[in-house]
Protein backbone atom coordinates (compact mmCIF):
# COMPACT_ATOMS: atom_id res chain seq x y z
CA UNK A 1 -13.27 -6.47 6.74
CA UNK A 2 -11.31 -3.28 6.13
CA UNK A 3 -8.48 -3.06 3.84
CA UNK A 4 -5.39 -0.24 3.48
CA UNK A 5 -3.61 1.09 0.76
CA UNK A 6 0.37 1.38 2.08
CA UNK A 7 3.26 2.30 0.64
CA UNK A 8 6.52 1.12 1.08
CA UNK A 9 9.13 3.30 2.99
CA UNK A 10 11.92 1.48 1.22
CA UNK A 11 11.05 1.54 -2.57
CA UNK A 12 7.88 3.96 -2.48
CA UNK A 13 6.11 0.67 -4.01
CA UNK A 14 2.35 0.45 -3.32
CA UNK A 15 0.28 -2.37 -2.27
CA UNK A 16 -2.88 -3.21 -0.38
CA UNK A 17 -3.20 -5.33 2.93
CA UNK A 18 -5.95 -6.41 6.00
CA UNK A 19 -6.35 -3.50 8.24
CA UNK A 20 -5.03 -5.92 11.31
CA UNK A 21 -1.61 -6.56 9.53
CA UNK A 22 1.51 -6.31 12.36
CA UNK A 23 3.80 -5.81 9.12
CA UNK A 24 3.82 -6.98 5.42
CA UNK A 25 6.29 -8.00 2.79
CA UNK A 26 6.78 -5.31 -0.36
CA UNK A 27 6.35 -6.74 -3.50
CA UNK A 28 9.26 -5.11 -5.08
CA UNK A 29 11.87 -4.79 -2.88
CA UNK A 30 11.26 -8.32 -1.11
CA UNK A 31 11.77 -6.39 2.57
CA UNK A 32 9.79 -7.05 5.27
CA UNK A 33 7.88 -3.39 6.53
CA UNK A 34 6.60 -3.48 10.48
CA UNK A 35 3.38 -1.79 9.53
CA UNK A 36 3.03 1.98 10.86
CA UNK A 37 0.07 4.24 10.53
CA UNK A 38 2.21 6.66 8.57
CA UNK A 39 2.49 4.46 5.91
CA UNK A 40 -1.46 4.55 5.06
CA UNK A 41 -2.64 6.02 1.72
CA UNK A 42 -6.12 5.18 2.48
CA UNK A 43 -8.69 2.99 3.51
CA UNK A 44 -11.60 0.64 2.33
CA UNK A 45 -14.00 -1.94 2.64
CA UNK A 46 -14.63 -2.34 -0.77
CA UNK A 47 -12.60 -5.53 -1.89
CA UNK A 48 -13.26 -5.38 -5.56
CA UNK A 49 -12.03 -1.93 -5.88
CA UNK A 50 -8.40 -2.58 -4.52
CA UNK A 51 -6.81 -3.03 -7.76
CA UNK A 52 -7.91 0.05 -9.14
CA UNK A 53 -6.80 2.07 -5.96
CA UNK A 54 -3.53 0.35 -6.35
CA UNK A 55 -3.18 1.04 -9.92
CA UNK A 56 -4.09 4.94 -9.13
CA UNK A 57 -2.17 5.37 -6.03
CA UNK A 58 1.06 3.66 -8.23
CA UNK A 59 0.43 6.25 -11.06
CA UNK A 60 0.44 9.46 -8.08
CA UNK A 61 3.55 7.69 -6.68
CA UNK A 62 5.09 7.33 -10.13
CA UNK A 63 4.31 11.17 -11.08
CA UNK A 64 6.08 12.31 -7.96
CA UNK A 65 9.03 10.73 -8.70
CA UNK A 66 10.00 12.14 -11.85
């Protein structure tokens, strides 16, 4: 099983869902994203490491922003 790192195009919130997902539901904002490619910050197969990628990819996402 393969798992993504996306980011929402509403709120710029990060998450991490199944590589088959149709769409997924941000965290933060509550809304309801039909899943595109685009949205993809990268890829695994490594479950136990999705946390940390989330943390990291949050931090980037953070940084940007300000």
């Amino acid at each position: 099983m393969s798992y993504l790192i996306v980011k929402c195009p509403h709120c710029g919130d990060v998450r991490a869902v199944h590589s088959g997902v149709k769409s997924f539901q941000c965290f933060t904002c509550g809304r309801r994203v039909k899943f595109h490619p685009h949205l993809i910050l990268y890829k695994t197969s490594d479950r136990d490491s999705l946390p940390l990628l989330v943390m990291k990819f949050k931090e980037v996402s953070l940084k940007r922003r300000s």
